[in-house]
Protein backbone atom coordinates (compact mmCIF):
# COMPACT_ATOMS: atom_id res chain seq x y z
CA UNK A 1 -57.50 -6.29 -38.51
CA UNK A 2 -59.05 -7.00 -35.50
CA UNK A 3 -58.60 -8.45 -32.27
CA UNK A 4 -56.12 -11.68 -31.83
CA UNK A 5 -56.65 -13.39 -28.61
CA UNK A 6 -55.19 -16.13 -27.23
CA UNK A 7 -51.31 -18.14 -27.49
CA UNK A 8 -52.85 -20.85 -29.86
CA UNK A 9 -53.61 -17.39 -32.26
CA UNK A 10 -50.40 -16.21 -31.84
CA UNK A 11 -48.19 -18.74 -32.35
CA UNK A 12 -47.92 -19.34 -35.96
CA UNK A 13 -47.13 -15.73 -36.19
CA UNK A 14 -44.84 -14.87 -33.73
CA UNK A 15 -42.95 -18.12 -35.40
CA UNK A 16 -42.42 -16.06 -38.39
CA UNK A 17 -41.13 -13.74 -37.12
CA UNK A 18 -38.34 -15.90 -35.33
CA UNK A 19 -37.69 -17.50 -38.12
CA UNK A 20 -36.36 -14.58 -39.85
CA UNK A 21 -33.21 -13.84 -37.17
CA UNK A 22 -32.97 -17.42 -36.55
CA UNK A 23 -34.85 -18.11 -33.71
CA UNK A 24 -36.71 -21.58 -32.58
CA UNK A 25 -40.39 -21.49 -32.47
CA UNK A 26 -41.38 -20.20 -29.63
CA UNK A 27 -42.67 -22.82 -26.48
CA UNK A 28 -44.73 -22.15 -23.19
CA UNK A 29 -46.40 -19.12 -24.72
CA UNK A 30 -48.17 -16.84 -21.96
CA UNK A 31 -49.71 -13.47 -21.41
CA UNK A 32 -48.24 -11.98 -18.43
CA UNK A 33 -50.64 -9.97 -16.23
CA UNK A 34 -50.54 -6.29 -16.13
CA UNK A 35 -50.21 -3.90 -18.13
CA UNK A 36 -52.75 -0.88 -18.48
CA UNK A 37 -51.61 -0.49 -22.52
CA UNK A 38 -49.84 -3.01 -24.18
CA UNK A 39 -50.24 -6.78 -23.82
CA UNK A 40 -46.85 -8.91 -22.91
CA UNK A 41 -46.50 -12.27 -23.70
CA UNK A 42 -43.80 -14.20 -22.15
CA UNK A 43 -41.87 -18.03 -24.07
CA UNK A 44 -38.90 -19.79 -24.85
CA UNK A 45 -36.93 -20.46 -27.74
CA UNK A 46 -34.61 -22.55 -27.68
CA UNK A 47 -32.55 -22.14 -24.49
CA UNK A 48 -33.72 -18.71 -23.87
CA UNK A 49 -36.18 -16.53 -22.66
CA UNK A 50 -38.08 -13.56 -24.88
CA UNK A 51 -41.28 -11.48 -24.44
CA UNK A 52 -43.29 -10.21 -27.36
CA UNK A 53 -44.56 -6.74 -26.65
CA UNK A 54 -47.62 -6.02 -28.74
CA UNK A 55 -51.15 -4.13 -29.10
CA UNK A 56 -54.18 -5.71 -28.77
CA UNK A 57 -55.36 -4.12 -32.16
CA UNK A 58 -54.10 -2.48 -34.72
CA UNK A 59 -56.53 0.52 -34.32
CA UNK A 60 -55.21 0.62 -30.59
CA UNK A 61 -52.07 1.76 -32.46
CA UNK A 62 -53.90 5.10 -34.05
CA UNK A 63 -53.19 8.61 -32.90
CA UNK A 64 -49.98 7.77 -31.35
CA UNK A 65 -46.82 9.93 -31.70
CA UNK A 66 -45.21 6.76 -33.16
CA UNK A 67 -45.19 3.10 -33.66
CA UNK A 68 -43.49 -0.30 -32.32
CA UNK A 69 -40.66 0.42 -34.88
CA UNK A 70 -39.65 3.40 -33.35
CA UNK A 71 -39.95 2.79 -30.06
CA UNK A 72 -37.24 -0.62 -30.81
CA UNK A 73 -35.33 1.78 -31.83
CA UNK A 74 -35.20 3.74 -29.02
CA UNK A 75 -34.89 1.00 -26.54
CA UNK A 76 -31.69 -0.12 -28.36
CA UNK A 77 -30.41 3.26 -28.17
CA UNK A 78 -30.83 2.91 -24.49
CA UNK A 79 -29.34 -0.53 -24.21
CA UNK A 80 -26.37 0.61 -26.20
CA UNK A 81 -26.06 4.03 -23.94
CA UNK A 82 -25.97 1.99 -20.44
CA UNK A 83 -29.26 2.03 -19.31
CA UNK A 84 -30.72 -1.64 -18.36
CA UNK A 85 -33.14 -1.94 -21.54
CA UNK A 86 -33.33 -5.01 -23.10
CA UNK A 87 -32.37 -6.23 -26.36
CA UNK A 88 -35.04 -6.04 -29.48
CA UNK A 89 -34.48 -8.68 -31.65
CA UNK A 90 -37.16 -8.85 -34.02
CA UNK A 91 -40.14 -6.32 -35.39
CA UNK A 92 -43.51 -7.86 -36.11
CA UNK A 93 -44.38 -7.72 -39.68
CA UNK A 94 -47.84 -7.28 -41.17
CA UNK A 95 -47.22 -10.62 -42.88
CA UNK A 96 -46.65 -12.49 -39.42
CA UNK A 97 -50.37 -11.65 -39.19
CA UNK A 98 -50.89 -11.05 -35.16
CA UNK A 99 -50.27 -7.36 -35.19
CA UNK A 100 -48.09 -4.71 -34.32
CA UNK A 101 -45.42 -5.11 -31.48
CA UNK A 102 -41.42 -6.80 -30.91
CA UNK A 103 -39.77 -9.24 -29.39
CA UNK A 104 -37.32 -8.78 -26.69
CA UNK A 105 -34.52 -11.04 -24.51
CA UNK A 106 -36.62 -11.26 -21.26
CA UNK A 107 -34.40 -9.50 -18.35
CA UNK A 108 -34.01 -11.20 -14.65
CA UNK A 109 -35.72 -9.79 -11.81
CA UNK A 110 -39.19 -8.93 -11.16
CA UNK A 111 -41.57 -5.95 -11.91
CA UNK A 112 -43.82 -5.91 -9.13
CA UNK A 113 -43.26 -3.38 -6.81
CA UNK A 114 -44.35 -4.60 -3.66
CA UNK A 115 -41.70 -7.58 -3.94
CA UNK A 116 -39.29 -4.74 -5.13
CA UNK A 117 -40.32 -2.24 -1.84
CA UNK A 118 -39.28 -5.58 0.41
CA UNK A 119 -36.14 -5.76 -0.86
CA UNK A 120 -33.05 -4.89 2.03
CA UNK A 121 -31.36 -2.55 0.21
CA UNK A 122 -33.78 0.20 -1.37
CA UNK A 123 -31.16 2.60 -0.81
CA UNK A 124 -29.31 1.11 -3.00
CA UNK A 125 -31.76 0.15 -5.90
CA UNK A 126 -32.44 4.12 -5.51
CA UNK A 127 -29.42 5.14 -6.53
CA UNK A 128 -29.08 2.55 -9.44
CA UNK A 129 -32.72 3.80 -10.61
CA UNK A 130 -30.92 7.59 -10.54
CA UNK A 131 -28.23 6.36 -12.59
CA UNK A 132 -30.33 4.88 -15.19
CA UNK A 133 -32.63 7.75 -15.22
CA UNK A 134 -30.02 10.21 -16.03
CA UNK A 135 -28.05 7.94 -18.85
CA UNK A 136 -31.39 8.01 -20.14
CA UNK A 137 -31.60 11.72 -20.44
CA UNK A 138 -28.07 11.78 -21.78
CA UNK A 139 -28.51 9.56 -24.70
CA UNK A 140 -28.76 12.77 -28.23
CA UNK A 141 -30.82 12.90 -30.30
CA UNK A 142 -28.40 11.83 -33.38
CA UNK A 143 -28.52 8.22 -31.95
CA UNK A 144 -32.23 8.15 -31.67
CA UNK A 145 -35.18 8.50 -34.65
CA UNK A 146 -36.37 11.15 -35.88
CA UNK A 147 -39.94 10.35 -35.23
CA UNK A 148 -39.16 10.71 -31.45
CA UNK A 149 -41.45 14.26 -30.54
CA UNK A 150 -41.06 17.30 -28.38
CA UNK A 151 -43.08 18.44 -25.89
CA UNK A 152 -44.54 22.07 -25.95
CA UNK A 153 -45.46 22.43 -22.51
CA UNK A 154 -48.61 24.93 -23.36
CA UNK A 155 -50.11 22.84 -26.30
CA UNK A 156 -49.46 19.45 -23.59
CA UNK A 157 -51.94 21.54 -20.80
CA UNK A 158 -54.21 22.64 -23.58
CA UNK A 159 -54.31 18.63 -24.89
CA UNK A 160 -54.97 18.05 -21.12
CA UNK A 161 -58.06 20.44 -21.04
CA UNK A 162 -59.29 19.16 -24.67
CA UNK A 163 -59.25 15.30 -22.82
CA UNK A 164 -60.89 16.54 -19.84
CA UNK A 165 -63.71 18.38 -21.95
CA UNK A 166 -63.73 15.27 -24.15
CA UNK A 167 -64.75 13.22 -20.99
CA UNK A 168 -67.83 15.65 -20.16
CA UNK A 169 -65.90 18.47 -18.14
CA UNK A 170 -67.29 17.54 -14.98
CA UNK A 171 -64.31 16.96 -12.66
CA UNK A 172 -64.14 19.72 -10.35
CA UNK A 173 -60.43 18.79 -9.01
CA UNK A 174 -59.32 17.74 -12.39
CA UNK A 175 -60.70 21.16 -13.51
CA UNK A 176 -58.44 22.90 -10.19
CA UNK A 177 -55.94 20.99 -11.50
CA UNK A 178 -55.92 22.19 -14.92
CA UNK A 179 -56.07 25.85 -14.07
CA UNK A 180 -53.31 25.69 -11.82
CA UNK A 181 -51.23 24.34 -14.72
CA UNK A 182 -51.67 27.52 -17.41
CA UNK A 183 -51.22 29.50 -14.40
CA UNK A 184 -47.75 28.60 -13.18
CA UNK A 185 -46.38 27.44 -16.75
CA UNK A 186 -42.62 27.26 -16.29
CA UNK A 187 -40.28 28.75 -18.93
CA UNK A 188 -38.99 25.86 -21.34
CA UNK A 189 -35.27 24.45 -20.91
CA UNK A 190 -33.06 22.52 -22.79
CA UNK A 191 -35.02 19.31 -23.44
CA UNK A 192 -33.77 15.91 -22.62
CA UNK A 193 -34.93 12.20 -23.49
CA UNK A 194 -37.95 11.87 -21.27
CA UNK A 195 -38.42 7.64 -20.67
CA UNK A 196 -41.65 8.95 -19.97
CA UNK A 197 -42.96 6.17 -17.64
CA UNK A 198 -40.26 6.00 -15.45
CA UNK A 199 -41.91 4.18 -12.28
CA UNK A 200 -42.14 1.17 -10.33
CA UNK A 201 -44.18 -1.45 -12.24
CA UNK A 202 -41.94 -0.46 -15.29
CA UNK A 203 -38.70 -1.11 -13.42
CA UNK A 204 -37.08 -4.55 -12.90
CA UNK A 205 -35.45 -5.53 -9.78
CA UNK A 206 -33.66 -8.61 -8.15
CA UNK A 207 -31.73 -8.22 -4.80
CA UNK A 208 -31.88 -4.75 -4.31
CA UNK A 209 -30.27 -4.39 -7.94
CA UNK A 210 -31.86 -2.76 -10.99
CA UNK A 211 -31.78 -5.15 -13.32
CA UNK A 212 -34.16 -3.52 -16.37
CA UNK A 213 -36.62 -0.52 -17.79
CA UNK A 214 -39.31 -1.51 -19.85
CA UNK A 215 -42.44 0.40 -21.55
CA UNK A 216 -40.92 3.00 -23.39
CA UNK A 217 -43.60 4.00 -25.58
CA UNK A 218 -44.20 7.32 -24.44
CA UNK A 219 -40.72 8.65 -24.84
CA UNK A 220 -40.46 12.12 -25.86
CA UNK A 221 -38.13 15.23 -25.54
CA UNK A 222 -39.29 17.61 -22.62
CA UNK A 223 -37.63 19.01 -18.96
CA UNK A 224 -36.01 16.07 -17.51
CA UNK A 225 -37.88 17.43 -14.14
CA UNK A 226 -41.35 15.47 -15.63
CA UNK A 227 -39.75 12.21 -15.51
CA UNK A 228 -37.81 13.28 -12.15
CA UNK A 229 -41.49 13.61 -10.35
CA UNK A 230 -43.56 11.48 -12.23
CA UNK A 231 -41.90 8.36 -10.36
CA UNK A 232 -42.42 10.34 -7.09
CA UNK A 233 -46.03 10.39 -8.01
CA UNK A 234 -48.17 8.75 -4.63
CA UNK A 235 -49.62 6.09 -6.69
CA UNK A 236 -46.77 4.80 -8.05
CA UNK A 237 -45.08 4.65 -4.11
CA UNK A 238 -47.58 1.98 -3.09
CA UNK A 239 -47.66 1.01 0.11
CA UNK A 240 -44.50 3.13 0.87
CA UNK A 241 -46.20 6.66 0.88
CA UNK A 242 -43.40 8.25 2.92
CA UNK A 243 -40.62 7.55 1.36
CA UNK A 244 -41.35 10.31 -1.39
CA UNK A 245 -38.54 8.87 -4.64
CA UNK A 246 -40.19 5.87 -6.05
CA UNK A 247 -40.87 4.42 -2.62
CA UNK A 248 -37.80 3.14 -2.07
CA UNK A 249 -35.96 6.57 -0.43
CA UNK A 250 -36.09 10.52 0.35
CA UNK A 251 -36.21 12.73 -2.13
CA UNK A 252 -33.29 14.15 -1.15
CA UNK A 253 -31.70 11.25 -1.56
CA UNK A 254 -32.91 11.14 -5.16
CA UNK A 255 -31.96 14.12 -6.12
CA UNK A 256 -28.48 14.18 -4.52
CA UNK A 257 -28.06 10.49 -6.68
CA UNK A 258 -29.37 11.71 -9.77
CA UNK A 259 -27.20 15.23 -9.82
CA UNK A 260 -23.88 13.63 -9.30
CA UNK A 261 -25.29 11.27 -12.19
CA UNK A 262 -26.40 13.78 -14.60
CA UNK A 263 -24.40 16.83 -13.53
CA UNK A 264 -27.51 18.97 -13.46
CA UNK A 265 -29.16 20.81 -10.13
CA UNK A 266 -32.74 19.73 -9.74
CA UNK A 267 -35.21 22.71 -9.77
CA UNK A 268 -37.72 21.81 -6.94
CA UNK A 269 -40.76 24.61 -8.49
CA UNK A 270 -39.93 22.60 -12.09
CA UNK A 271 -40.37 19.43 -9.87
CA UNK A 272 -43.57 20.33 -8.57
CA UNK A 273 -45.09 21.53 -11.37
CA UNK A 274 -44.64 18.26 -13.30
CA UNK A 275 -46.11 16.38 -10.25
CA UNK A 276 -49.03 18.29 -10.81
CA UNK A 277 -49.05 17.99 -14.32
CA UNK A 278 -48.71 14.14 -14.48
CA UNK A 279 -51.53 13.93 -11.75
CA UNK A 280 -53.72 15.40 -13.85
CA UNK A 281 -52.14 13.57 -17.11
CA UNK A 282 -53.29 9.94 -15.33
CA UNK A 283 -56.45 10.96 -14.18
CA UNK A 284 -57.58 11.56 -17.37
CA UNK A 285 -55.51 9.05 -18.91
CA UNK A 286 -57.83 6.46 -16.32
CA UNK A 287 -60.80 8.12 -17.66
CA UNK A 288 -60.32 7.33 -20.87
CA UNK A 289 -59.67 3.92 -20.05
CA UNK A 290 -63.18 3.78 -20.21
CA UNK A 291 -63.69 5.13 -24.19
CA UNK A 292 -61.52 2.28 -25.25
CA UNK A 293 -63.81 0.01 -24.00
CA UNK A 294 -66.82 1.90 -25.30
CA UNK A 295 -65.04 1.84 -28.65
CA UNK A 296 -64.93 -2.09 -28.78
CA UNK A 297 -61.72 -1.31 -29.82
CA UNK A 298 -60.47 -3.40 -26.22
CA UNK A 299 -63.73 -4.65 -24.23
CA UNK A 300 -60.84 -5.84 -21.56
CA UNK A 301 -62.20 -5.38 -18.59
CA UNK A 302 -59.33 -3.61 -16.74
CA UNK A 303 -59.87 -0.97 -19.14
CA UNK A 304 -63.39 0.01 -17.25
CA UNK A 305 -61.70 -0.78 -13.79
CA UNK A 306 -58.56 1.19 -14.34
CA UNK A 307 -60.60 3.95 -15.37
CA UNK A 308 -62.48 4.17 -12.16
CA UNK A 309 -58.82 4.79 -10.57
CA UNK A 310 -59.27 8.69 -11.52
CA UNK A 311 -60.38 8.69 -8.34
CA UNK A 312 -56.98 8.03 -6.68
CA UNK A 313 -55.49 10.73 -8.60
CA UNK A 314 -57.89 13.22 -7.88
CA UNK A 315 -57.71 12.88 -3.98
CA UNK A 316 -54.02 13.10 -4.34
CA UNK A 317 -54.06 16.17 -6.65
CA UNK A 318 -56.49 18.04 -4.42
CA UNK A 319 -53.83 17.06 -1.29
CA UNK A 320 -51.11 18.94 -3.69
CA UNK A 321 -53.30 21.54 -4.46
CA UNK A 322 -54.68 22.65 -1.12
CA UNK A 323 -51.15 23.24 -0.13
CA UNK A 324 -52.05 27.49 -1.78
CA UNK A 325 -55.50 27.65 -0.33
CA UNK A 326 -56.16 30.17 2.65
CA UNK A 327 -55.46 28.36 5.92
CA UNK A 328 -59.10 29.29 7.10
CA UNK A 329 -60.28 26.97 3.96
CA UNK A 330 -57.75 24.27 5.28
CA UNK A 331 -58.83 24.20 8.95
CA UNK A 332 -62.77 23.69 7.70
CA UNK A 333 -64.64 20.98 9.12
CA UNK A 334 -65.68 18.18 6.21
CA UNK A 335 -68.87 17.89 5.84
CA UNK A 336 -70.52 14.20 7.44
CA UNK A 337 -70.86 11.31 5.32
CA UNK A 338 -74.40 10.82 3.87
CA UNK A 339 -75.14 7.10 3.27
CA UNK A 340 -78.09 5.66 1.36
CA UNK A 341 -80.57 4.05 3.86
CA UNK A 342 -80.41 0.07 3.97
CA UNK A 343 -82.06 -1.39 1.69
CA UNK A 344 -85.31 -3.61 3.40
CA UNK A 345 -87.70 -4.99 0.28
CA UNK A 346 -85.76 -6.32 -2.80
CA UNK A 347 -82.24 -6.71 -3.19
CA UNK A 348 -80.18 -3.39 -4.19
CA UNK A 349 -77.98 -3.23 -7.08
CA UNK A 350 -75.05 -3.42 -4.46
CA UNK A 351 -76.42 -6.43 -2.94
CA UNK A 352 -76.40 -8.19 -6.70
CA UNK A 353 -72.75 -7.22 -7.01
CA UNK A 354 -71.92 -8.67 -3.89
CA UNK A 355 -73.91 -12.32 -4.67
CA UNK A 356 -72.15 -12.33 -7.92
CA UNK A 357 -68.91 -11.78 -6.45
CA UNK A 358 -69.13 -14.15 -3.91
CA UNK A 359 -69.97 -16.66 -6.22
CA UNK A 360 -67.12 -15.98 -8.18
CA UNK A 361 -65.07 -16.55 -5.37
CA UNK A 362 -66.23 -20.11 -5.01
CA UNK A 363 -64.56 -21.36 -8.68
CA UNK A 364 -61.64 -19.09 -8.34
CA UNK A 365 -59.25 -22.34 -7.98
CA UNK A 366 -61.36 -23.61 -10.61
CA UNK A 367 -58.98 -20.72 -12.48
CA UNK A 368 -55.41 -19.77 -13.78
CA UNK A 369 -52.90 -18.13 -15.38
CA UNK A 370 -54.96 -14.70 -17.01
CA UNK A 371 -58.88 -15.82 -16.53
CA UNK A 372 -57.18 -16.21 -12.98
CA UNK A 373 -56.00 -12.17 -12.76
CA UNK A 374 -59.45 -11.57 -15.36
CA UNK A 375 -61.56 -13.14 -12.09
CA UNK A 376 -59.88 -11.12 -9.45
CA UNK A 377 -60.61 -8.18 -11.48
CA UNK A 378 -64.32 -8.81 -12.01
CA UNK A 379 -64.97 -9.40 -8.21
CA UNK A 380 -62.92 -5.75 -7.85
CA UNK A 381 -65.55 -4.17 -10.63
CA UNK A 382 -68.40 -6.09 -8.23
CA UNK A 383 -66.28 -4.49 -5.11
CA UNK A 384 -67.06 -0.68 -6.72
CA UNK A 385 -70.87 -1.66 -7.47
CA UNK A 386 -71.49 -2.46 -3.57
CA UNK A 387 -69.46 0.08 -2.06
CA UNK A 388 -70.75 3.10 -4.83
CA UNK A 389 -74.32 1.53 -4.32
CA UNK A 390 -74.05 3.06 -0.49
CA UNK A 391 -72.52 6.53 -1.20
CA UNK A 392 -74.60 9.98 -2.02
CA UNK A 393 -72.46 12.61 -2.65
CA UNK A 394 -71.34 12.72 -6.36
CA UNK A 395 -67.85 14.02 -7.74
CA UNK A 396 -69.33 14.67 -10.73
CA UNK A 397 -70.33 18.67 -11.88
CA UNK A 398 -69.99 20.07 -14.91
CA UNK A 399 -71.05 23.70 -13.23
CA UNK A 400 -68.44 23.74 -10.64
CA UNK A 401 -65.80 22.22 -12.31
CA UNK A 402 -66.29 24.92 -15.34
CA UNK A 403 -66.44 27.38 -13.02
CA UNK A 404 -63.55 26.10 -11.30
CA UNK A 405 -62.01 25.98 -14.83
CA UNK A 406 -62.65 29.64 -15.83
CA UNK A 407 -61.15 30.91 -12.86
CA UNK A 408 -64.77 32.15 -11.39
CA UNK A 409 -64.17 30.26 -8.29
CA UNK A 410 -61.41 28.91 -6.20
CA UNK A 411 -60.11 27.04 -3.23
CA UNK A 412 -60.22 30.26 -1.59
CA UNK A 413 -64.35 30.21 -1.91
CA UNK A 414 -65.65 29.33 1.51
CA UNK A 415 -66.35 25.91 1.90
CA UNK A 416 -65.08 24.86 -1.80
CA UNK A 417 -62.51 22.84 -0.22
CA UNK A 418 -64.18 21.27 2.18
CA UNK A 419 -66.40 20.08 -0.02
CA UNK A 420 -64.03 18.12 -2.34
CA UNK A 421 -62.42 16.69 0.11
CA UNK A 422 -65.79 14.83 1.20
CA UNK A 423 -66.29 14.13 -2.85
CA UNK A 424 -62.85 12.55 -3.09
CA UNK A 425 -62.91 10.83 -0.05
CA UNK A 426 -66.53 9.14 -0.70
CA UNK A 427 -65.56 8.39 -4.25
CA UNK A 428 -62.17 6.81 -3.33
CA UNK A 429 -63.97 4.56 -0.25
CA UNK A 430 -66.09 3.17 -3.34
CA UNK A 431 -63.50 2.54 -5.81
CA UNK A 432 -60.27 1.86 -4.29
CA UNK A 433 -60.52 1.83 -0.61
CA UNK A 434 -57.49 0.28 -0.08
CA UNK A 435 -55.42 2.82 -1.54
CA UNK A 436 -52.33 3.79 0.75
CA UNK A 437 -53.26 7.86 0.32
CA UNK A 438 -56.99 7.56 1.35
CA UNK A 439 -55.99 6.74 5.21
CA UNK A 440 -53.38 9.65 5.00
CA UNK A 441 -55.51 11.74 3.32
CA UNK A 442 -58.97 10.98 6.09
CA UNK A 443 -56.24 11.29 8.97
CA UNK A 444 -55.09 15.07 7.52
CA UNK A 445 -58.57 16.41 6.78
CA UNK A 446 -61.17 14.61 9.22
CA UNK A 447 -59.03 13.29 11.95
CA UNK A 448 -60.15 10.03 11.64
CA UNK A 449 -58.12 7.12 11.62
């Protein structure tokens, strides 16, 4: 089956399939924005609210550990163990004829995290997001399917290194990255219910209460440490880089709230380690972004501009990284920016990007709902074009980052460092410039402000 777009294409399905637990048809049908995976699709039925989780294609659905069914399952384990899931109430069938996915009772509060940062009490919300967290790695495995996998941490680094070959190798900090990883694997412990994607953006809030956690498709059994840091993560803090849990706290604070929870100490090397490890884990999880487009299998066009995000993960993996590098290597001056020269004769390709985005501000009101978020995207893509149409230095190379790989060089060569840094800053200026880390990051290793 292919690709169902659209509420009008939806609707006669997703009718079905309230039909069959009693449910209205469903009214005000709309995709909500968001979303680097799965599509959401927010309506009414009757006097209540539901979204329908689903894929955008039924191929989008192959190679992973395990379907929609399952992962219903699981989020009604967590609802009935405490934790603010919501309620599945229906499985799409292949007779409704729209795809795979479920629906769910929509939750109050909201899911976007700068709203959710503003709110007075993060303290609070931090505490509530510990709880949650470790009810969720409480819940055994006799109340959840058996489908649910394990995590070996060697093959998961070795699946890492297979992705970042499959992308061209090229990556020298993805490549330090990796290395680091099979050389400071941690001895397994008893594993726990990872959510998996425990961050802001998955989280729902309303005054300073947590009031859901959504997206539990990559749920797995593994050291409750990986979902610990992956929240901690600098992307996933936003525009609160120093407060270090989720952006809403310390991590002290976190830890303190989530051991009284749980009853288990928090292993700070373990912690680290996963940080590392789920850096890596997005970067190339943004890269291949890109190959689903490539596929045709979803020519959304988030997927290309989420993809060109690697670079935000890559400057904030070589800021955990260079914490073990010689402090000679640290104190080297980065080398100066090299800029093309501007352009005189024809216009550049930069220059095009810009016209077009321009123009596409100009009918933006004409715009709304998703082709509203789909047009703010496209003048982002247009954004990359102008700014990468100005930079020279490249992040790309296969010969380094192999090298790199292989252990034949190091952050303890003269002048490796140095040199990445002016990579990932360039590459970051392009793609995301407005990404919290990049002024932290130009601050710590040029001086600049």
């Amino acid at each position: 089956m292919g690709e169902i777009d659209g509420a009008s294409a939806l609707e006669p399905g997703l009718a079905k399939a309230l039909a069959r637990v009693g449910l209205a048809a469903p009214e005000g049908l709309r995709r909500l924005t968001g979303g680097a995976t799965m599509e959401s699709w927010f309506f009414s039925s009757g006097a209540e609210d539901f979204v329908l989780r689903r894929a955008p294609s039924l191929s989008f659905m192959e190679g992973r550990p395990f379907g929609h069914e399952v992962e219903a399952a699981i989020i009604n384990a967590a609802h009935n163990a405490g934790v603010m899931a919501p309620e599945v109430v229906v499985g799409l069938e292949p007779a409704d004829g729209i795809g795979s996915g479920f629906v769910m009772r929509a939750l109050p509060g909201t899911a976007e995290p700068r709203v959710i940062l503003d709110m007075k009490q993060p303290g609070r919300l931090l505490e509530e997001v510990a709880r949650d967290l470790a009810r969720i790695h409480a819940i055994p495995r006799s109340a959840l399917p058996d489908d649910v996998p394990e995590l070996d941490y060697a093959e998961a680094v070795d699946g890492l290194k297979q992705q970042f070959e499959d992308s061209g190798g090229d990556r020298p900090i993805i490549a330090l990255g990796l290395k680091w990883l099979r050389d400071h694997l941690p001895e397994p412990v008893e594993p726990v219910l990872n959510h998996g994607d425990f961050r802001l953006g998955n989280l729902l809030a309303e005054d300073s209460h947590l009031t859901g956690v959504l997206d539990w498709e990559l749920c797995h059994f593994g050291d409750r440490h990986e979902d610990l840091a992956f929240g901690c993560m600098a992307v996933w803090r936003f525009s609160r880089i120093d407060r270090l849990a989720l952006g809403l706290g310390s991590l002290k604070d976190y830890v303190v709230a989530y051991e009284q929870e749980s009853g288990f100490g928090v292993d700070l090397d373990r912690f680290r380690f996963w940080l590392i490890y789920r850096t890596v884990w997005w970067a190339l999880g943004c890269l291949r972004m890109a190959s689903f487009w490539r596929s045709g299998d979803d020519r959304m066009l988030e997927r290309v501009v989420i993809s060109r995000r690697t670079s935000e993960q890559e400057l904030d993996l070589l800021l955990l990284l260079e914490e073990d590098s010689p402090e000679e290597e640290r104190a080297r001056p980065v080398p100066p920016i090299e800029k093309r020269p501007e352009p005189q004769g024809e216009a550049s390709m930069g220059e095009i990007a810009s016209a077009i985005s321009e123009w596409l501000a100009t009918i933006k009101d004409r715009m709304e709902g998703h082709d509203r978020f789909q047009l703010a995207v496209a003048r982002n893509a247009l954004g990359m074009l102008a700014r990468g149409d100005q930079i020279v230095s490249e992040c790309e190379d296969r010969h380094l980052a192999q090298q790199l790989l292989r252990g034949e060089c190091s952050l303890r060569n003269p002048g490796v460092l140095a040199a990445l840094r002016r990579a990932a800053l360039d590459k970051l200026v392009a793609d995301v410039p407005k990404y919290p880390m990049l002024e932290r990051a130009r601050a710590k290793w040029t001086g600049e402000d």
